[in-house]
Each structure stands twice: as C-alpha cells, then as structure tokens.
Protein backbone atom coordinates (compact mmCIF):
# COMPACT_ATOMS: atom_id res chain seq x y z
CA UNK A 1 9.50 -16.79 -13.50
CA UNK A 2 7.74 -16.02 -17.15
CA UNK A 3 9.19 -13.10 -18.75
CA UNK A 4 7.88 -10.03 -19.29
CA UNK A 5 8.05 -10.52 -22.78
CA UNK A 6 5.78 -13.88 -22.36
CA UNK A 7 3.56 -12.20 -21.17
CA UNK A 8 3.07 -9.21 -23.21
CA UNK A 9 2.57 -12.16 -25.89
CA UNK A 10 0.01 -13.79 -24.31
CA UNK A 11 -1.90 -10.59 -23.65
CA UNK A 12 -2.24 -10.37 -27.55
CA UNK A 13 -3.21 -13.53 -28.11
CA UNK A 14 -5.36 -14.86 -25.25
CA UNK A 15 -8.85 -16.02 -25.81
CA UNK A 16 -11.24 -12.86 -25.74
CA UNK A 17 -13.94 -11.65 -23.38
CA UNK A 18 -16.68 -8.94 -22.82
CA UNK A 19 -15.39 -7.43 -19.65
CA UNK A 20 -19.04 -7.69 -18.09
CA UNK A 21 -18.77 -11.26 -18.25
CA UNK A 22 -15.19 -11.37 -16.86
CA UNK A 23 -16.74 -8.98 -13.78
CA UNK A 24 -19.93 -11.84 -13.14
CA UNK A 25 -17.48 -14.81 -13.53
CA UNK A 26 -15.45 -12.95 -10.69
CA UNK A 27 -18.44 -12.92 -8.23
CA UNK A 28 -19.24 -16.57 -8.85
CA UNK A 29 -15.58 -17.78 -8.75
CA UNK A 30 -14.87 -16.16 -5.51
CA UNK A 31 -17.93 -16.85 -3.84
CA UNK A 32 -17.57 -20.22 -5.01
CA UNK A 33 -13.88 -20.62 -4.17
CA UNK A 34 -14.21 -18.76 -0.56
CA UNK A 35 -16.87 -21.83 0.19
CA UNK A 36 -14.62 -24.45 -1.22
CA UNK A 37 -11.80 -23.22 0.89
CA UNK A 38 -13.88 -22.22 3.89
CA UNK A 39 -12.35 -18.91 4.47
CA UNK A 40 -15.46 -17.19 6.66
CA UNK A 41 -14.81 -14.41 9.45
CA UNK A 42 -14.99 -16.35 12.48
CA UNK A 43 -18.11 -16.07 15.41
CA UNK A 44 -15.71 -15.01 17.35
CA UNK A 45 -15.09 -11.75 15.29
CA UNK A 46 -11.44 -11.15 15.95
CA UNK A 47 -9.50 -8.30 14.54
CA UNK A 48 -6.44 -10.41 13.72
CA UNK A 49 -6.19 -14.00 12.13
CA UNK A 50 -5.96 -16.60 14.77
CA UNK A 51 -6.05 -19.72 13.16
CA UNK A 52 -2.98 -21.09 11.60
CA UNK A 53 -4.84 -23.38 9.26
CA UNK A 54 -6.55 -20.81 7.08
CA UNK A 55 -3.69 -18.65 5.47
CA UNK A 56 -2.45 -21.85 3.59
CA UNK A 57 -5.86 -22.25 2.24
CA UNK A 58 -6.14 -19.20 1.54
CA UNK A 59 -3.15 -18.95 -0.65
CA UNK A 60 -4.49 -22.45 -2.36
CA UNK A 61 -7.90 -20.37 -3.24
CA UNK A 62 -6.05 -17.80 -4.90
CA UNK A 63 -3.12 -20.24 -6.72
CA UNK A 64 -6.58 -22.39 -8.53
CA UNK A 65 -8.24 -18.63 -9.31
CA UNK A 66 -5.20 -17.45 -11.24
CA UNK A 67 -4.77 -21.40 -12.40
CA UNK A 68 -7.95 -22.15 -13.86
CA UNK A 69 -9.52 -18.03 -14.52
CA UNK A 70 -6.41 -16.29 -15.70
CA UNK A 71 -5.73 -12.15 -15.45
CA UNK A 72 -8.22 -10.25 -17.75
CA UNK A 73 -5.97 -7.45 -19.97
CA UNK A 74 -8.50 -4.43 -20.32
CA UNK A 75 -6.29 -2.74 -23.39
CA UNK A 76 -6.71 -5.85 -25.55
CA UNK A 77 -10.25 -7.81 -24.06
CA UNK A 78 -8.09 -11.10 -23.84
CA UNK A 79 -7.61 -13.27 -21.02
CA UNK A 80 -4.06 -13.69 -19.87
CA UNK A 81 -3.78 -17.87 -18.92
CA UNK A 82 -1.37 -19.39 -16.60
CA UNK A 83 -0.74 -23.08 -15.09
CA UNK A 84 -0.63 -23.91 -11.77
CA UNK A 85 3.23 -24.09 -11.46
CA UNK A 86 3.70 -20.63 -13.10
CA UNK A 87 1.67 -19.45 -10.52
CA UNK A 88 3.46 -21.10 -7.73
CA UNK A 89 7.29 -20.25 -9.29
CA UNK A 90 6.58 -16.68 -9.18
CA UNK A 91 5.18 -16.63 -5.30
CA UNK A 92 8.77 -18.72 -4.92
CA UNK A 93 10.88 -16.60 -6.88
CA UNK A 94 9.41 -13.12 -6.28
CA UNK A 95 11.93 -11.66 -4.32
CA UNK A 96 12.36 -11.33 -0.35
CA UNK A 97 15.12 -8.26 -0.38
CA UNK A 98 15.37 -5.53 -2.25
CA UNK A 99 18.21 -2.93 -1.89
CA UNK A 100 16.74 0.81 -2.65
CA UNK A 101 18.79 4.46 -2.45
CA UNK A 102 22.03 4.63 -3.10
CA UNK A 103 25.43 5.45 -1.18
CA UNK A 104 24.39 6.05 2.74
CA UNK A 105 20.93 6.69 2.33
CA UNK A 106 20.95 2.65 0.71
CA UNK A 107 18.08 0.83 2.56
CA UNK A 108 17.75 -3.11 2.76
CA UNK A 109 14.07 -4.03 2.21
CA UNK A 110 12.69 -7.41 3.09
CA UNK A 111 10.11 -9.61 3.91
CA UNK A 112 9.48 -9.96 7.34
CA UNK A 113 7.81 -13.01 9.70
CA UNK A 114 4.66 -13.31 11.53
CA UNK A 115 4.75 -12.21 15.06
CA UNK A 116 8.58 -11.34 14.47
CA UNK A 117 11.38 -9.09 16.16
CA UNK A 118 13.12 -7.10 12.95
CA UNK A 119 12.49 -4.09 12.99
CA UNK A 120 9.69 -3.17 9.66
CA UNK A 121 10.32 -0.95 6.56
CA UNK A 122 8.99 2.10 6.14
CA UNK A 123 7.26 4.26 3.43
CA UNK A 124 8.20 8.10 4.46
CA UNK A 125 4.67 9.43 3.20
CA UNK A 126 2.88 11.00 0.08
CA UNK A 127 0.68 8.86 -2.66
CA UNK A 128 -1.35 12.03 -1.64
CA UNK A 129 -1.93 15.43 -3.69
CA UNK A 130 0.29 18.63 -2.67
CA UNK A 131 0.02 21.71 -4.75
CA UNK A 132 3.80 22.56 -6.62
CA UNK A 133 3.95 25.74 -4.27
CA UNK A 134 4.00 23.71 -1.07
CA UNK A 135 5.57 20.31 -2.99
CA UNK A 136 9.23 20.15 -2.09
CA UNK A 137 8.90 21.70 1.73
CA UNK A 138 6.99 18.54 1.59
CA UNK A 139 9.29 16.33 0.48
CA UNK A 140 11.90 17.40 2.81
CA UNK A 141 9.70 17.03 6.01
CA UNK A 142 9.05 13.29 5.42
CA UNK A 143 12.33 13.25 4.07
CA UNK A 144 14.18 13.92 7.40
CA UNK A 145 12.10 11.15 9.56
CA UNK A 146 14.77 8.79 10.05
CA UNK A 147 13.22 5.14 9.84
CA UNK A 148 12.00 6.34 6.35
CA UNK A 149 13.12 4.09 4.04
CA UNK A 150 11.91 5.51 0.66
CA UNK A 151 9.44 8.04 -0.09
CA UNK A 152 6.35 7.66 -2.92
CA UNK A 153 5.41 10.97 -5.28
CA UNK A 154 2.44 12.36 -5.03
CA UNK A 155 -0.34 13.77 -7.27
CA UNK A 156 -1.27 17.53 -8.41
CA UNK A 157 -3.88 18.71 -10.92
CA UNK A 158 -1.90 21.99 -12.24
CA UNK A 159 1.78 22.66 -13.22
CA UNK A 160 3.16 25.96 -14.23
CA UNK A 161 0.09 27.55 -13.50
CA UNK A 162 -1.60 24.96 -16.26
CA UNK A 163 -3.93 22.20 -15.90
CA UNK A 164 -2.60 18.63 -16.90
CA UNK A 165 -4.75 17.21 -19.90
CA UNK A 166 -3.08 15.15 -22.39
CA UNK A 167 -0.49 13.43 -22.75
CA UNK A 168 2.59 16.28 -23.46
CA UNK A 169 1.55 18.37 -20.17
CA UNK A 170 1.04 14.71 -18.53
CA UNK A 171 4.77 13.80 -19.63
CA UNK A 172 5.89 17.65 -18.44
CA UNK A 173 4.27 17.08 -15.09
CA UNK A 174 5.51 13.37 -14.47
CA UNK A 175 9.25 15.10 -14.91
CA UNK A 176 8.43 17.83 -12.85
CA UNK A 177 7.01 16.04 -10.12
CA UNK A 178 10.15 13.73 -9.85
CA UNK A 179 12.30 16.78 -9.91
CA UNK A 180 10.32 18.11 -6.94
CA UNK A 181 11.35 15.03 -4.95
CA UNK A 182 14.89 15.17 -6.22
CA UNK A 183 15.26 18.39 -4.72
CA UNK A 184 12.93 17.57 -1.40
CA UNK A 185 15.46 14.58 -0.46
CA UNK A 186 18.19 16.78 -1.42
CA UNK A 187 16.93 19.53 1.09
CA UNK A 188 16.66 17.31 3.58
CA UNK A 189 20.52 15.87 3.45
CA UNK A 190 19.33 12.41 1.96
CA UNK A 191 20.66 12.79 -2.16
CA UNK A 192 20.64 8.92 -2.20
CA UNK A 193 17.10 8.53 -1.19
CA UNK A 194 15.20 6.33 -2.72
CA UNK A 195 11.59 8.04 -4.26
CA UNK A 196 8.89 6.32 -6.19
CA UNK A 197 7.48 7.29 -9.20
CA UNK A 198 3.59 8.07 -8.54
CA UNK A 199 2.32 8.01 -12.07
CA UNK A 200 0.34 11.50 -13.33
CA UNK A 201 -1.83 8.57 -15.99
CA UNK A 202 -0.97 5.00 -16.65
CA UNK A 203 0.28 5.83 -20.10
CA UNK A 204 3.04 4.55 -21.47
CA UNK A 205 4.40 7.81 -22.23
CA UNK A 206 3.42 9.34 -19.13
CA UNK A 207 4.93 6.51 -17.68
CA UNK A 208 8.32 6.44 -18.80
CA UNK A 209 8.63 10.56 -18.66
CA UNK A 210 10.66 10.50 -15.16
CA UNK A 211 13.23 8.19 -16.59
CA UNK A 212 16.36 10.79 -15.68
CA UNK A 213 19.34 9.90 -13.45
CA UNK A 214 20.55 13.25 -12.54
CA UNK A 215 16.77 15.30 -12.06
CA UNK A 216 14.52 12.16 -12.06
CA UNK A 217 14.18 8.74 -11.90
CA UNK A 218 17.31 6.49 -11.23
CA UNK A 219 18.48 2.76 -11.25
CA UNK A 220 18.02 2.74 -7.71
CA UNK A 221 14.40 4.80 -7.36
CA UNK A 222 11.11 2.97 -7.79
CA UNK A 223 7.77 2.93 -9.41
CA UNK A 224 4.14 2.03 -8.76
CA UNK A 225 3.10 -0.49 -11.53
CA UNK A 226 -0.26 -2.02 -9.76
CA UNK A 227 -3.39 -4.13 -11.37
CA UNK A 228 -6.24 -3.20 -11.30
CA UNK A 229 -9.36 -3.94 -9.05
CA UNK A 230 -11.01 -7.13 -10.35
CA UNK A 231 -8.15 -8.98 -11.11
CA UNK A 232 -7.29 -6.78 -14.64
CA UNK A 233 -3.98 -5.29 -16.16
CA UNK A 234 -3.14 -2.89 -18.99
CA UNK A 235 -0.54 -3.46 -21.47
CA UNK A 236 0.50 0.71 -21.03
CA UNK A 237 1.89 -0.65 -17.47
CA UNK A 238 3.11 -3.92 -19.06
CA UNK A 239 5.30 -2.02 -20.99
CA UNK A 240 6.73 0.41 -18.68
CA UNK A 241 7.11 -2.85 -16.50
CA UNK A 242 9.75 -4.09 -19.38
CA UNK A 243 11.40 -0.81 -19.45
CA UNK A 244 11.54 -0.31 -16.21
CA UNK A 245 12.70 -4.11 -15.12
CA UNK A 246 16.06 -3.50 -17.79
CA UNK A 247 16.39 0.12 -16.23
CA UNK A 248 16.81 -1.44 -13.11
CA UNK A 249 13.71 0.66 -10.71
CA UNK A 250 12.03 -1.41 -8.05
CA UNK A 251 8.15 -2.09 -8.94
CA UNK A 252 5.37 -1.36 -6.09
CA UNK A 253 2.08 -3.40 -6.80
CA UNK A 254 -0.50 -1.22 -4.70
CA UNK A 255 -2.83 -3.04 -6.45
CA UNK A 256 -3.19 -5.70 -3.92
CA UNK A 257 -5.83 -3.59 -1.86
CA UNK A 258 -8.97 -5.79 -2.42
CA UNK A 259 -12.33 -4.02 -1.98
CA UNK A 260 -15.33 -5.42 0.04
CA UNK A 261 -18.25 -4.39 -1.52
CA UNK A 262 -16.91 -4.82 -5.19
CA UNK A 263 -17.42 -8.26 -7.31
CA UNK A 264 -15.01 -9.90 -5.21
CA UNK A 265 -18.52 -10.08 -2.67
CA UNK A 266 -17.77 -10.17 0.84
CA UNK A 267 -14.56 -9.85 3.24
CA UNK A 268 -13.67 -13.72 2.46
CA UNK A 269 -13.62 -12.91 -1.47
CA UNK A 270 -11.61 -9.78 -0.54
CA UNK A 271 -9.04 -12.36 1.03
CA UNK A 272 -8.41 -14.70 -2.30
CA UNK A 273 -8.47 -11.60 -4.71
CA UNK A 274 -6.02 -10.10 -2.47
CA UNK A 275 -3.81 -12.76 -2.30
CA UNK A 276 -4.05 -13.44 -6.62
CA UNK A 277 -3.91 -9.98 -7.09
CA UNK A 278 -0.41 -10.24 -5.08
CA UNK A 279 0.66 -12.75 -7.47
CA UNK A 280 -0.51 -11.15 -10.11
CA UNK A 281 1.92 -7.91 -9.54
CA UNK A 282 4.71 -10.92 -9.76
CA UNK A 283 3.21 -12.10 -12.94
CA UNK A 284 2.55 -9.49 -15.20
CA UNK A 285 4.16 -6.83 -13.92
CA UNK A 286 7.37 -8.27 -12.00
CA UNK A 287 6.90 -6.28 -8.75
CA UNK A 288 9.79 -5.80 -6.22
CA UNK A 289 6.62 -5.87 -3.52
CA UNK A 290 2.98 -5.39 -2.53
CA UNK A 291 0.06 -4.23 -0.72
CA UNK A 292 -1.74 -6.84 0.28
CA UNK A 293 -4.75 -6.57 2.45
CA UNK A 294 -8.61 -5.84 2.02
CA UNK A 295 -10.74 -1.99 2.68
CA UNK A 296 -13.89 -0.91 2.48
CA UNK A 297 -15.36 0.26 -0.77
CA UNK A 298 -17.56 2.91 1.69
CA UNK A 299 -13.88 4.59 2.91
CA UNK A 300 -14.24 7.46 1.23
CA UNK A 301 -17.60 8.01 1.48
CA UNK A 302 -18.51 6.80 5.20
CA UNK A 303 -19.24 9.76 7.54
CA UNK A 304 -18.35 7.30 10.63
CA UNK A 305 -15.10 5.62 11.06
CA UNK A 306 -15.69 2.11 8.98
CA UNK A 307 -11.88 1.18 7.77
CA UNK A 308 -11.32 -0.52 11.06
CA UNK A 309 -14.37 -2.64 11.13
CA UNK A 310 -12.84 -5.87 12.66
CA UNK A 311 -13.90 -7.70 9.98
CA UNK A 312 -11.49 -6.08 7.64
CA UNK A 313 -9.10 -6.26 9.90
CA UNK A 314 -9.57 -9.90 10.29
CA UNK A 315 -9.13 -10.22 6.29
CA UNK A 316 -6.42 -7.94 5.69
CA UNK A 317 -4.51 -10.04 8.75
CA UNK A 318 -5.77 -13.16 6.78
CA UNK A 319 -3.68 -11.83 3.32
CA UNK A 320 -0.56 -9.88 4.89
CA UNK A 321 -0.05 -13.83 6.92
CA UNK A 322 -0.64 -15.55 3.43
CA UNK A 323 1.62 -13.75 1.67
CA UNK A 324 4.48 -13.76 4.17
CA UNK A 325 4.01 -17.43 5.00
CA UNK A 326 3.75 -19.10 1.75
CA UNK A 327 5.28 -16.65 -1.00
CA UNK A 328 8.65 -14.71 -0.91
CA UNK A 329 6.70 -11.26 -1.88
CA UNK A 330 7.45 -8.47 0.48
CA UNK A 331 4.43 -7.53 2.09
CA UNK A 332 3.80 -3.27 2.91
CA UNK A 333 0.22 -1.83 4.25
CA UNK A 334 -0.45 1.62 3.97
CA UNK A 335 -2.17 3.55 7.31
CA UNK A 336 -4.88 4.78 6.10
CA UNK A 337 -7.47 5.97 7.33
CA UNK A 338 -11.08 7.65 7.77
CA UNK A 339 -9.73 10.83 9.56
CA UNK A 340 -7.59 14.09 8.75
CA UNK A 341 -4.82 15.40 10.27
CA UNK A 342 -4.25 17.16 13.60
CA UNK A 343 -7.41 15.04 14.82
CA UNK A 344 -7.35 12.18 17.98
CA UNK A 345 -8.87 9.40 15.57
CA UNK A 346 -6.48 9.77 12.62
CA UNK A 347 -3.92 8.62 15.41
CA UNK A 348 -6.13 6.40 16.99
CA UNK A 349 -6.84 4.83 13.46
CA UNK A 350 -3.07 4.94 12.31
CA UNK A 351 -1.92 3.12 15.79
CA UNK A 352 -4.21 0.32 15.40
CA UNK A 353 -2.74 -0.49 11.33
CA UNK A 354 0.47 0.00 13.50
CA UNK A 355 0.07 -2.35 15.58
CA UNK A 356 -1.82 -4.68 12.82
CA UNK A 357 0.84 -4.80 10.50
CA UNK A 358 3.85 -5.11 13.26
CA UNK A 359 2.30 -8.82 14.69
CA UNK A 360 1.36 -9.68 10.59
CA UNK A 361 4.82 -9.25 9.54
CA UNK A 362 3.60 -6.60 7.22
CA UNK A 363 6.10 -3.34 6.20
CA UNK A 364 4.56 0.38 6.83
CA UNK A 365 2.87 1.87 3.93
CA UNK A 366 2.37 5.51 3.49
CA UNK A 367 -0.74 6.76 5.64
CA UNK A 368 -2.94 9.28 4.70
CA UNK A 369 -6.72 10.36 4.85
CA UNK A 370 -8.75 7.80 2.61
CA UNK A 371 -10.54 10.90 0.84
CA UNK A 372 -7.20 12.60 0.77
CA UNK A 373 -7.65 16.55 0.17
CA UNK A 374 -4.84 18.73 -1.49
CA UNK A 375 -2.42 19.69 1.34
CA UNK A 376 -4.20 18.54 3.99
CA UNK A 377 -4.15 14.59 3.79
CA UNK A 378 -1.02 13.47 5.89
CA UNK A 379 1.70 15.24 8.61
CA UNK A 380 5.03 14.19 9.35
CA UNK A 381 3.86 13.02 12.83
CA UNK A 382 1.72 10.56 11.69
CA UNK A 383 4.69 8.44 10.14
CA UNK A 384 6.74 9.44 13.57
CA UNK A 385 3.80 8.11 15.34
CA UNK A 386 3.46 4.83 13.41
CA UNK A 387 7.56 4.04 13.21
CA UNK A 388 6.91 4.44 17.44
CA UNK A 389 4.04 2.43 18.05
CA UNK A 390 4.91 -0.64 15.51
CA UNK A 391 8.87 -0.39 17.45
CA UNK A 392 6.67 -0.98 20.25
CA UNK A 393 4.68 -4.02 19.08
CA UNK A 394 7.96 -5.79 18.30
CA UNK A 395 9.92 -4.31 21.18
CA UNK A 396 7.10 -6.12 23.34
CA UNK A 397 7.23 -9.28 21.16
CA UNK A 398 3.21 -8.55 21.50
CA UNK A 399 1.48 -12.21 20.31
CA UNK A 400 -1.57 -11.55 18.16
CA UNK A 401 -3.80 -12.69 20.78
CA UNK A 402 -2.48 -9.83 22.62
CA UNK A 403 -2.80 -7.84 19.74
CA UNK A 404 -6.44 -8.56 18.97
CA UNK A 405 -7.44 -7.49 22.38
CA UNK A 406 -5.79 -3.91 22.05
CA UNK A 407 -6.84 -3.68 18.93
CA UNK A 408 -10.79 -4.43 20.19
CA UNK A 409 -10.09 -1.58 22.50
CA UNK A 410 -9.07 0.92 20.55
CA UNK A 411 -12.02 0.09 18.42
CA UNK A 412 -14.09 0.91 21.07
CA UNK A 413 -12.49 4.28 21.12
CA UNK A 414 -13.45 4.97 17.20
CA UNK A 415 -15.73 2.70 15.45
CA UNK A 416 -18.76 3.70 14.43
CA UNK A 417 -18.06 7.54 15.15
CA UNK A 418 -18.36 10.56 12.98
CA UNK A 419 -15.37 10.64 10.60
CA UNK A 420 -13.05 13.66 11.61
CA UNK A 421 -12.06 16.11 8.77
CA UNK A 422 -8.89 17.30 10.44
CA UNK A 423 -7.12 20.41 9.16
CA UNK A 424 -8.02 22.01 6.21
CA UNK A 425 -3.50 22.58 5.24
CA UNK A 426 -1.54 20.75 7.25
CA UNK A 427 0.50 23.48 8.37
CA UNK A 428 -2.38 24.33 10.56
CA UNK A 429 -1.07 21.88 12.48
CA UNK A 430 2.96 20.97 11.77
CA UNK A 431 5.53 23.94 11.24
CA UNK A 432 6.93 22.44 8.00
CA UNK A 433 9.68 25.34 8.21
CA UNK A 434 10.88 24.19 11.79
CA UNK A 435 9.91 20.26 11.32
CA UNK A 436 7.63 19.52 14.35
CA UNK A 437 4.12 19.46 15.22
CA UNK A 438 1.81 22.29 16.69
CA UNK A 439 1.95 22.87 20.75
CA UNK A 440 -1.93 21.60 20.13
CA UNK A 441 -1.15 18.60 18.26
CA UNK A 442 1.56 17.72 20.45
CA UNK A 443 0.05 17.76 23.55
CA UNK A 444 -3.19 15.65 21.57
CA UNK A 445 -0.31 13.16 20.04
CA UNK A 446 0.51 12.77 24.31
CA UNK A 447 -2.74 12.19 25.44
CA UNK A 448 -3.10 9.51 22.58
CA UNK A 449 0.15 7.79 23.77
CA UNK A 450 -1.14 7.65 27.50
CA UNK A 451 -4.23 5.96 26.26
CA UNK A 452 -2.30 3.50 23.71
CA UNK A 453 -0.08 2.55 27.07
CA UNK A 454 -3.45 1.88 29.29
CA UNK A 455 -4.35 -0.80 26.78
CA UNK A 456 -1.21 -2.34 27.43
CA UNK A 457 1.33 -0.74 24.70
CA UNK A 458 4.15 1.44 26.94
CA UNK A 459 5.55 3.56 24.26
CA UNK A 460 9.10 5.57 24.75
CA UNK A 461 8.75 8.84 27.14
C-alpha cells in the first residue's frame, strides 16, 4: 500500500482545481459511471441487495472513479492521482483484523461474511454530545454492556465552565474529553478498554492533543480520521494519520456515509461514492476500518421517519456487500436513526439496521438520534437492544430474502410517520446510577420484542 508519506507528497504537488468544478465533475462522473455499471434500485424495491451480480460492479465503478478522477485535497486545491492497481492493493491489503484494548478487555475485530454465523463487533455508543457534568456516568453505562467492543468520544461545546474557540481551549478540551473516558471505562471495571478519539476540530493540533498513555490516548485506543463528503481530504488529518499510524492507534473512516441528495445524485451514486470513499480512508488516511453505507441528506431535518426508506436500505446493503466481498476493509454501520430515546420507533428504527447489518456482514456502529441533542441522543438499551436482535439474525442464520421481508414489515410500522423526539435527558428514561432502563421503557422495549418475534425474529425471553 502507498505510504503515508506518498501521499502527503502528492497532495502538494497534484494538478490544481477550483473546488466548484471538482463538485460538477462529481455529479457527471457518478451519474455517468452508475449508468455504465447499471447499478439502479430494482422495480422490485427491496430493502436488501438481492442480486449477486451487482456488488462486483459496483466495486469496479468505484476502483475507475478513484482510477481515472483522483481524491480532491481541500487544504491545498490539488487533486490527489492514483492508478488502478494502487487502488486495488489497498482494498487487498487494508486489513481484515484488528486487535483493540489491552490485557482482558483486548477485543479481536474483523471483517465478517455475507449472510454469516460470527458473532458482529460492536461500538458501545457516543459520537454524540454529553455535557462534562453528566460525561463520565456516561461512559461507564455503555462501558459495562458486555458485547461492547470499544467505545467512540463524544462532543461538548463548554469545558471548565468555558466555551471552546480556538485552538489552545480546542487542545485543552480534546485532553479532557479523553480523560473523561479514561476514567468512564475505569468506573466501569474495563481499564483496558479500547476508546476512540472523537476529534473537538480536525486540526492538527487539536488532533494530536489526546496523545497520553496514562490519562489519554494509548497504542491500543483509536481515532476517527474520515474524508470528507464529495470524495475530499485535508492534509490536518493526513498528518495526524502519520502520527498516529507510528503511534500505533487504530483509524475509523466514518467518512464512508454517502449522502443522497448531495452531488453524488441519486441512491445509485450514493453506492460508488460509498464504496471509493471506503478506499479512500485506506488511501490517504490508512484506516483500520469503515462506515460504509448511504443516508439521507433530509435525516436531520425530516419531521417523518425517512432513514429507512427502502431505497437506502437497498444501497447501503449494496456497499456494506461490496466492501466485504471484494476488499479486506472491515465494514461497521452505525444505528441511527430519525427518533429519540425512550420512544417505540427509535427501537423500531434501530432493530431494522440490526437486522440489516447482521445478513450484510456489516459490524454495529454506535446508534444515536440523527439530530442528536446534548444528553438526550442515545441510552444504554438501545446498544443492549441491537447486540440482541443482530445475535438473533445470525442465531437464525436469517437469508436476506428473509430479511427483506421483515424488514418491509417493520417499515410498515414506521415509514412515513412523524419523527419522535424522545426524551429531552436520557435519564428520563435509564437510571444511569443503577444501569437499567425506566419501568416505562422497559415494559415499551417488551412490547417491541413481541412485535419483532410476530414478524418472524424470536428474540431471548
């Protein structure tokens, strides 16, 4: 694979470009390419990818993007170029386990298979804001789920009573946050956990704050290094990628997410940019593993349930199969979703990625509400709820034919209406103090499991 170093070169010296006509050439490309490749949603408008055919060309579509259009660098205006094989010997070489944590809380993450048995990875929680008051309580709930693997940081707007502006109060919280975790985990009886680094700003100096084996980041913790939308990186993350790669930190490319609605055009552009922007984590940035998969550009504005429109379903099934079948990336999809917590749909909508993600071969993200609100954007129970339901999936060996016709049912039970807020602090609805849900939110999480066993997924009593 090109070093880090290469690249940083080439991002100097590339051939320049107005960014406006990087954005048009996008449109065209991927209209163009989605055409050439015929990736279209099919009549049939399934929720999952049926058709064994299309992930290959899909991953062809993206290989000739990156091939023949290159990575656009927004710090310098230059176009980052690579050939064909590059492209193709980092999808081989990216790699398919990574160990996280260290002493018994190590974790083994790795790729998984299409319609497989093994059991996924897990993301705890968080890549959500918590105020510092409430921060390390936090921690230490998602902390003590079991199946959680790692856990990512989270973002704030004030520290020590101060806002964060600049870059020395950006460095101060950066530390602080990590410190928080440290101390969450360590609550919880998990030292060695593995945390991510959820970066205050993308500077470099922001970025490399939490570097700290004893209160922050160590050799064995991780960090979120992702492109941007549009196919674009900065050199701030390029070179926290270098420091980071010799420190030893895994690299998360959440970066993947395509957006319908955005230059890529339609769900069938979302598919290719997903898939190069996969590759592109590899390239540039040298990422451990992604988050492939395509959302709607309306998720955060909607006010009805759109993130589970079967058509980008359909695509994001389309990119986690690409990227599992013809790459060595590890593949993670976060939850998300449309509704708050404490509310019927959030589960309803979590279940269904659940499911999604267990016959795709695709690890668990962190889930949390798409317009995510301080303190109130994600409970504890919504990562127990997901570890049950995608245990289920492969307990069942559930096909994706299966799949696709729960999933069209539990559509049925939440597309289209209103979006609900949920709880305005999540301890309206989970004792954080006791770790467990409300006797209100229990007794909804039930009812939701009776229904989710109607449609043909028994869950454990």
């Amino acid at each position: 694979m090109l070093s880090l170093l290469e690249i940083a070169e080439r991002s100097q010296k590339g051939p320049k470009m107005d960014e406006r006509a990087w954005d048009m050439a996008l449109f065209r490309t991927m209209t163009a390419l989605a055409k050439k490749y015929d990736i279209q949603y099919p009549s049939e408008r399934p929720f999952v990818n049926l058709d064994d055919s299309l992930p290959p060309r899909a991953f062809e579509a993206a290989v000739e993007f990156l091939a023949t259009a290159g990575v656009y660098c927004v710090s310098t205006g230059r176009v980052i170029h690579f050939t064909e094989e590059e492209v193709r010997q980092a999808a081989r070489e990216a790699p398919s386990r990574v160990i996280v944590g260290e002493g018994r809380d190590q974790r083994v993450i790795t790729q998984k298979k299409v319609e497989g048995t093994e059991p996924l990875n897990h993301c705890g929680a968080h890549h959500a804001p918590f105020s510092e008051e409430l921060a390390p309580l936090v921690v230490k709930n998602f902390a003590q789920i079991p199946r959680a693997d790692y856990l990512e940081g989270f973002n704030f707007a004030a520290v020590d009573g101060r806002e964060i502006f600049g870059p020395p109060m950006e460095a101060y919280a950066a530390k602080r946050e990590l410190a928080w975790m440290r101390e969450g985990v360590r609550k919880a009886g998990r030292p060695g956990m593995a945390i991510c680094y959820y970066p205050i700003n993308t500077r470099a100096s922001t970025m490399l704050a939490p570097l700290d084996p004893v209160a922050g980041l160590r050799r064995t913790d991780g960090v979120i290094l992702s492109p941007l939308p549009d196919i674009k990186v900065e050199t701030d993350l390029l070179t926290a990628a270098i420091v980071y790669e010799d420190y030893g930190c895994f690299r998360i490319n959440h970066g993947a997410l395509a957006l319908v609605g955005g230059f890529c055009g339609g769900a069938e552009g979302a598919v290719i940019e997903s898939v190069a922007r996969t590759l592109t984590g590899c390239l540039v940035y040298h990422a451990s593993f992604a988050f492939p998969g395509v959302q709607s550009s309306r998720n955060t504005t909607a006010k009805t349930i759109v993130a589970r429109d079967p058509n980008l379903l359909w695509a994001t099934s389309v990119a986690h199969q690409t990227v599992n079948r013809w790459s060595n990336v590890i593949c993670f999809y976060p939850t998300s979703g449309a509704c708050g917590p404490g509310t019927r749909s959030v589960l309803v909508e979590h279940g269904m990625i659940a499911i999604l993600c267990a016959v795709n071969g695709a690890n668990v993200g962190h889930g949390r509400q798409h317009r995510a609100r301080m303190n109130a954007a994600q409970d504890p129970l919504m990562k127990e709820w997901v570890v049950e339901v995608s245990d289920a999936v492969l307990r069942m060996r559930l096909t994706r034919e299966k799949a696709d016709r729960i999933l069209r049912s539990l559509y049925a039970l939440v597309g289209g209406k209103p979006v609900e807020r949920g709880v305005e602090d999540i301890r309206e609805c989970y004792d954080l103090v006791n770790h467990r849900p409300s006797p209100e939110y229990l007794r909804l999480y039930l009812r939701v499991k009776e229904e989710f066993a109607r449609l043909g997924l028994p869950l454990n009593p």
